[in-house]
Protein backbone atom coordinates (compact mmCIF):
# COMPACT_ATOMS: atom_id res chain seq x y z
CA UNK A 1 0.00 0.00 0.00
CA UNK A 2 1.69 3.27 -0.90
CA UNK A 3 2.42 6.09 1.38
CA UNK A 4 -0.58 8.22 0.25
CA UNK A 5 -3.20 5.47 0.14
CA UNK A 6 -1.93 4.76 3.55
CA UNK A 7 -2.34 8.41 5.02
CA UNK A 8 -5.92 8.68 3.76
CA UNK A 9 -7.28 5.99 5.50
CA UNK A 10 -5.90 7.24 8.48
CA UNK A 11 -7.14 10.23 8.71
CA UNK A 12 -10.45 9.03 6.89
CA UNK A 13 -10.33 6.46 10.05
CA UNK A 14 -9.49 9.49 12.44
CA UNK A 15 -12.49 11.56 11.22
CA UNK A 16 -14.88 8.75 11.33
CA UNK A 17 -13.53 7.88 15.07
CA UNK A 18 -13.64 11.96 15.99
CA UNK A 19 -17.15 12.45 15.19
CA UNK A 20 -18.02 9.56 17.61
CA UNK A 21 -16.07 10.77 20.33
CA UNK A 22 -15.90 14.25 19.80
CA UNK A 23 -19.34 15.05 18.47
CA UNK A 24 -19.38 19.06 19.71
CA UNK A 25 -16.13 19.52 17.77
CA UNK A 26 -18.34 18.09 14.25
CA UNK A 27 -21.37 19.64 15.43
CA UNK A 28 -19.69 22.98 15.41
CA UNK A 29 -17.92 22.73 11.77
CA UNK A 30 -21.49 24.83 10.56
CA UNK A 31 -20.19 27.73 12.62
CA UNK A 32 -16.78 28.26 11.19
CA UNK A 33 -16.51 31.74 9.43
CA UNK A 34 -20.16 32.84 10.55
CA UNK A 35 -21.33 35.74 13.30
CA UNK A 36 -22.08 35.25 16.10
CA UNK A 37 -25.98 35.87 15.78
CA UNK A 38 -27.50 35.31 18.88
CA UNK A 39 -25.63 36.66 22.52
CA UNK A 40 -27.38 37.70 25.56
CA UNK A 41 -26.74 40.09 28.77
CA UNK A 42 -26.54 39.73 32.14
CA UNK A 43 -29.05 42.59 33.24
CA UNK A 44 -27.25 43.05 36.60
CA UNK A 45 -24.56 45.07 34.23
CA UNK A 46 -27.60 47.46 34.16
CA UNK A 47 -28.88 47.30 37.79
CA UNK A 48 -29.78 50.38 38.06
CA UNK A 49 -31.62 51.22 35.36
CA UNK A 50 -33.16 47.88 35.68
CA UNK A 51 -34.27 48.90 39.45
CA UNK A 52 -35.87 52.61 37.93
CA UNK A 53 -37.67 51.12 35.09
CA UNK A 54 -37.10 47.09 34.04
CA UNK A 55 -38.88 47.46 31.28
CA UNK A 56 -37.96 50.24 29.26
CA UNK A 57 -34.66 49.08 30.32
CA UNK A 58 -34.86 45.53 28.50
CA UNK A 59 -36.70 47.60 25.67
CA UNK A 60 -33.32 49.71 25.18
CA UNK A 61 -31.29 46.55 25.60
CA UNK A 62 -33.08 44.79 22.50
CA UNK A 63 -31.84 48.20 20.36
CA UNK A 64 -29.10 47.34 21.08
CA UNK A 65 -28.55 43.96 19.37
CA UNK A 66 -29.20 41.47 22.30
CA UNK A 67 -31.81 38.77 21.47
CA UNK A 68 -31.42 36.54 24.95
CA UNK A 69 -31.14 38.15 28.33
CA UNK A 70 -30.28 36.60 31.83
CA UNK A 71 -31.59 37.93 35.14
CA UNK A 72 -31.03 38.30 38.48
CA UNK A 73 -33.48 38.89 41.75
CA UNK A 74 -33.30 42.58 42.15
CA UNK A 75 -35.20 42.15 45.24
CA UNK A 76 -38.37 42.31 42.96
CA UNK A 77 -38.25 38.38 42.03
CA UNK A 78 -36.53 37.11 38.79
CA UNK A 79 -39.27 38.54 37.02
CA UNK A 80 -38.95 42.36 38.14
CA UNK A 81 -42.52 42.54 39.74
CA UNK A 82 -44.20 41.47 36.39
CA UNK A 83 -46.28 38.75 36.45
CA UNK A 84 -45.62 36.04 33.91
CA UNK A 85 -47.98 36.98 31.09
CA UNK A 86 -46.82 40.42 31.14
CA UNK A 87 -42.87 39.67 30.93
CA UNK A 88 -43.69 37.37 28.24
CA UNK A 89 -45.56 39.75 26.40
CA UNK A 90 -42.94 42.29 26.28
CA UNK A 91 -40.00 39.36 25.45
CA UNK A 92 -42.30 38.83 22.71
CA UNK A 93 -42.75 42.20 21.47
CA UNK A 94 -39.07 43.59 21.71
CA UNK A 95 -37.58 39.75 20.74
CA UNK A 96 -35.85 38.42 22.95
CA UNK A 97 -35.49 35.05 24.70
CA UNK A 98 -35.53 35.15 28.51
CA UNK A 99 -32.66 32.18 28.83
CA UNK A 100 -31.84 32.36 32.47
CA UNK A 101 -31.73 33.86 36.01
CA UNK A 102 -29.27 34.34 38.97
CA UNK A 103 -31.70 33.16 41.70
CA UNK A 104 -31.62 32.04 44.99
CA UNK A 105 -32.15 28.55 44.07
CA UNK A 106 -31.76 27.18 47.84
CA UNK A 107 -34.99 29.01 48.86
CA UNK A 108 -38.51 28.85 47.12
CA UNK A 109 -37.33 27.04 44.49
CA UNK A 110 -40.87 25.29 43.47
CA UNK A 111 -42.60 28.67 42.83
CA UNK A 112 -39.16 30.83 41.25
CA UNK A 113 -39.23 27.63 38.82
CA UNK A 114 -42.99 27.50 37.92
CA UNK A 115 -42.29 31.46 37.10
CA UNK A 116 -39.02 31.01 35.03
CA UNK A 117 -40.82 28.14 33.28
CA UNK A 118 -43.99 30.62 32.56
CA UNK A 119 -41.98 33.06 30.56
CA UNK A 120 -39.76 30.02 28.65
CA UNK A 121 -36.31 30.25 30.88
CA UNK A 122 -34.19 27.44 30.51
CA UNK A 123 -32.01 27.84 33.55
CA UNK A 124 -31.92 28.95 37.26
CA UNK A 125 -28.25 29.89 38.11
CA UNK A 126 -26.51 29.68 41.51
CA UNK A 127 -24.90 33.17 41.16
CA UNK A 128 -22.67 32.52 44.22
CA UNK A 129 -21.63 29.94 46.68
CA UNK A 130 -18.66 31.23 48.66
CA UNK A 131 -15.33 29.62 49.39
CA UNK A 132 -15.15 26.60 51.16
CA UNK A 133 -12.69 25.02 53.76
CA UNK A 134 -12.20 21.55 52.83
CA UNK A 135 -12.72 19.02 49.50
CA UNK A 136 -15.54 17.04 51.60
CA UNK A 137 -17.29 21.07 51.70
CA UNK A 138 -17.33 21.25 48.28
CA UNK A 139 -18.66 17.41 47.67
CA UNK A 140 -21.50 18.25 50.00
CA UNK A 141 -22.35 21.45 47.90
CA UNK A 142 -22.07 19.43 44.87
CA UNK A 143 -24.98 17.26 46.58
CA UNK A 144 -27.20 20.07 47.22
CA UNK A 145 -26.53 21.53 43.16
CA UNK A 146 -28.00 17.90 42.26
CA UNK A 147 -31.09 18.02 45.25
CA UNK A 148 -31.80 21.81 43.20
CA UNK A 149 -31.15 19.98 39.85
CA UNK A 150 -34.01 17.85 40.60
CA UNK A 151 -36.37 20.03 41.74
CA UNK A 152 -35.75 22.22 38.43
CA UNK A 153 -36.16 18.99 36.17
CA UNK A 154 -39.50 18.39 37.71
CA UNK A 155 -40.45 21.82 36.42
CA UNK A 156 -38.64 20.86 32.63
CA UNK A 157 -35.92 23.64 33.45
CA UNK A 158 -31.99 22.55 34.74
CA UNK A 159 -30.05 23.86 37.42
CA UNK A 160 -26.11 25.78 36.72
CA UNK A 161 -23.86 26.76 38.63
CA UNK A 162 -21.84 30.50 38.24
CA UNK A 163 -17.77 30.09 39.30
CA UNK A 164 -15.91 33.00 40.86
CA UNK A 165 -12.16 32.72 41.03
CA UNK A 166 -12.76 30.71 44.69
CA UNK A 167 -13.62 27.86 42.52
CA UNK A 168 -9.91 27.86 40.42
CA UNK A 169 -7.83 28.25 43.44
CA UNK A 170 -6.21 25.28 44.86
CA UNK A 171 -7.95 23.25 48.26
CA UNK A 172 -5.84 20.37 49.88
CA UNK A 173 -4.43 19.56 45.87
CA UNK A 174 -7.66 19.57 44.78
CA UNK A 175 -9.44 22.11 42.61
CA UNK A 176 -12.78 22.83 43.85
CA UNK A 177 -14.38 23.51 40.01
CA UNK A 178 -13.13 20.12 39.40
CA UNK A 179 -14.88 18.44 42.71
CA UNK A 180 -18.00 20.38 41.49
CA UNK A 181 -17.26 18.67 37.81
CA UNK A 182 -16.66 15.28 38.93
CA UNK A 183 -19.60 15.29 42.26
CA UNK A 184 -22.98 16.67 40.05
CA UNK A 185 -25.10 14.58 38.07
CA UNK A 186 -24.85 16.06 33.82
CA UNK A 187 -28.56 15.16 33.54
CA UNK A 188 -29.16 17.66 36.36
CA UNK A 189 -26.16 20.05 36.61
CA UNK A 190 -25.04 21.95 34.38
CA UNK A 191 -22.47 25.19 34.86
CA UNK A 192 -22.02 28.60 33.28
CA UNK A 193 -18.63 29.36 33.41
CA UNK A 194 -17.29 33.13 34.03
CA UNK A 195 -14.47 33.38 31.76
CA UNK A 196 -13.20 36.20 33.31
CA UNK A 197 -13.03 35.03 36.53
CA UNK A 198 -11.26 31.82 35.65
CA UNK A 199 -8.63 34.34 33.62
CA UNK A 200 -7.63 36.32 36.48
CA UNK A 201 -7.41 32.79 38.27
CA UNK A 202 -5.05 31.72 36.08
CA UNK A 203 -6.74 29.56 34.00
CA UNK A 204 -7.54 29.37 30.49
CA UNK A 205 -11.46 29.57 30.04
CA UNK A 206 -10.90 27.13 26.86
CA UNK A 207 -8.87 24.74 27.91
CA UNK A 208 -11.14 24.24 30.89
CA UNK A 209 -14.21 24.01 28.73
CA UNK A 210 -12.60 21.43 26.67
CA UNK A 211 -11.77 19.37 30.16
CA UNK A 212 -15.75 18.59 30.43
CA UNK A 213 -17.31 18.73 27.11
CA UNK A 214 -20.92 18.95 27.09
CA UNK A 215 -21.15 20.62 30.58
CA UNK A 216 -20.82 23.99 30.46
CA UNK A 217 -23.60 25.14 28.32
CA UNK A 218 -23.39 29.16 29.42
CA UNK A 219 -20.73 31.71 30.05
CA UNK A 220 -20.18 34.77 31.03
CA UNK A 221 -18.46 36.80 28.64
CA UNK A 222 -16.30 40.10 30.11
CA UNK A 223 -13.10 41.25 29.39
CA UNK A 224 -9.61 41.77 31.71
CA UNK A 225 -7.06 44.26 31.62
CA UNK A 226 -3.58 43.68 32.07
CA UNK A 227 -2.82 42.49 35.09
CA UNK A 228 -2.96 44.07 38.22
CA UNK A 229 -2.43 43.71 41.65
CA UNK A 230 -6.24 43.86 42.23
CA UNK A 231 -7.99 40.90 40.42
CA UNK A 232 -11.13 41.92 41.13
CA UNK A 233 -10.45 45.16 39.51
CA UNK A 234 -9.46 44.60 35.99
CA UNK A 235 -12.83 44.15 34.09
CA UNK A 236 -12.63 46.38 30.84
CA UNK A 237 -14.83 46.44 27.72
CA UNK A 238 -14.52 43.67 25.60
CA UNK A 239 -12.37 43.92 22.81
CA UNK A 240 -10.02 46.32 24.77
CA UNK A 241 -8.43 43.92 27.28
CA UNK A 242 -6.21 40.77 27.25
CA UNK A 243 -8.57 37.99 26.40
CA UNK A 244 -8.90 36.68 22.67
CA UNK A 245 -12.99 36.04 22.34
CA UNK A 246 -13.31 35.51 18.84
CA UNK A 247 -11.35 32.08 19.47
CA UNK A 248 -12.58 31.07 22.31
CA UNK A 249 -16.12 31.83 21.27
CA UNK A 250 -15.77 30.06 18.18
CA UNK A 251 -13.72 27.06 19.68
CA UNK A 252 -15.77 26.46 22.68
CA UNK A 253 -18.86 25.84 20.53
CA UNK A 254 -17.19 22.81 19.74
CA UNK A 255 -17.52 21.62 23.41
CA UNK A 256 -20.75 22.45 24.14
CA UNK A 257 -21.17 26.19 24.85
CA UNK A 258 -24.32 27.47 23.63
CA UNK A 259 -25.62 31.06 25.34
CA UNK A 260 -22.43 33.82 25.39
CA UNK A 261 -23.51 36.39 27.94
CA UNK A 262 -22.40 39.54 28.46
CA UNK A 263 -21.20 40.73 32.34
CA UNK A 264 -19.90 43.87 32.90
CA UNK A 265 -19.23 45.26 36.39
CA UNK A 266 -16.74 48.07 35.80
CA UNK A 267 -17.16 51.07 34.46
CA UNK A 268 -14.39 53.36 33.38
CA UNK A 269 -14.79 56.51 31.01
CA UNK A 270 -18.29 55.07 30.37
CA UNK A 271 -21.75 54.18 31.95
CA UNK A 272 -23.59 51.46 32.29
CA UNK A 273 -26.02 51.43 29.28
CA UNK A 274 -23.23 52.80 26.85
CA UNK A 275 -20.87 50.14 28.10
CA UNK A 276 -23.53 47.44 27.06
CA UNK A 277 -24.30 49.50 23.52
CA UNK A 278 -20.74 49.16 23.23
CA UNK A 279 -20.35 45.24 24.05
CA UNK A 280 -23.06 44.27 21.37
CA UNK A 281 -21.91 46.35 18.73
CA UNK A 282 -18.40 44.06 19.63
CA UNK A 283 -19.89 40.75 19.86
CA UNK A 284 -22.07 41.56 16.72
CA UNK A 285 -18.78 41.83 14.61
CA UNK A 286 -17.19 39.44 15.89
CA UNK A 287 -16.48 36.15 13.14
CA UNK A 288 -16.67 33.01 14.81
């Protein structure tokens, strides 16, 4: 068999073999070269104008380019004080898909799920956990994300978990994003990862994605400065800071990742709603 008949049906083998074991990665070949057409916003990058009018604020958002929002309890419920007819009314009208919400999901769970279900959400997010003090900690909180998980999949939405840096910092040689990995059920668990919070960790957001295909179906998209002695401090716009989006937006399809959401927490030279006008016209250029 010559040398070029040989090296065909290897990599004619290798294909064949990828798309059974990497299915994402051929899933995602449609995607090369296109725009991104669909990303979303996390409307606690608005909070206040979200807290003085919600829904002129979500209105304004749309103009903006952003068909899928996520929300967060603004001490007015995940739905803002609207009752579910009327928030799906005005998704409808300004077109947008109400994906998710940063909720207390430890507390009242039942009814916040029968509303997110109401108006078509896919996800209720544990926004925040807090650092833990030993791996057995973290295994136990990976036990209450699958209890949640449950009670969500009863109500045909899923449960996902937010990271901070806490999560990528090491715990008795153990990495506590890892325990939460390893410890939740994928039928009940997924996790939005905050790409810029495993960046100032240290970590590459990609890499990590491609660790656990299939599992982390959200992220959190926000830009980082150069680095500073403040970690928490280095959130710029995107497109002005140190991490490359346009790859890892286009390569983590291949893994999984399907909603790219928008987070943006500091403000400098700029205000909130300009900052997001700013973001979308970024994203919306963007060739992935």
């Amino acid at each position: 068999m010559n040398k070029q008949r040989r090296k065909f049906l290897q990599v004619g083998s290798m294909l064949g073999l990828g798309a059974a074991i990497f299915p994402f990665e051929v899933a995602a070949r449609s995607f090369d070269a296109a725009k991104l057409s669909k990303f979303g916003i996390q409307l606690y990058s608005v909070k206040e104008e979200m807290a003085k009018d919600a829904a002129a604020t979500m209105r304004k958002l749309a103009e903006f380019g952003y068909k899928q929002f996520e929300g967060f309890d603004g001490g007015k419920g995940i739905l803002w004080g609207m009752q579910p007819a009327e928030c799906k009314t005005l998704l409808s009208d300004i077109g947008v898909d109400f994906v998710s919400s940063h909720a207390n999901v430890f507390k009242d769970l039942d009814s916040q799920a029968e509303q997110a279900a109401a108006v078509g959400m896919k996800y209720l997010i544990c926004p925040y956990y807090g650092a833990q003090k030993t791996v057995d900690d973290w295994k136990k909180a990976a036990d209450k994300f699958n209890e949640a998980g449950a009670t969500l999949k009863s109500h045909g939405l899923k449960f996902a978990y937010h990271n901070h840096d806490y999560t990528f910092k090491m715990l008795d040689g153990q990495l506590p994003q890892d325990i939460l990995m390893e410890n939740t059920d994928p039928e009940l668990v997924d996790f939005e990862l905050d790409m810029y919070w495993s960046y100032v960790a240290g970590y590459d957001p990609l890499e990590y994605v491609a660790k656990f295909p299939g599992r982390f179906k959200l992220c959190h998209v926000k830009d980082a400065e150069a680095a500073s002695s403040d970690a928490h401090d280095r959130g710029v716009l995107l497109g002005t800071g140190e991490i490359v989006y346009a790859d890892i937006i286009k390569k983590s399809k291949k893994y999984g990742m399907e909603y790219f959401i928008v987070e943006q927490e500091r403000f400098v030279g700029t205000n909130p709603l300009e900052a997001a006008a700013k973001n979308a016209a970024y994203l919306s250029k963007l060739k992935v």
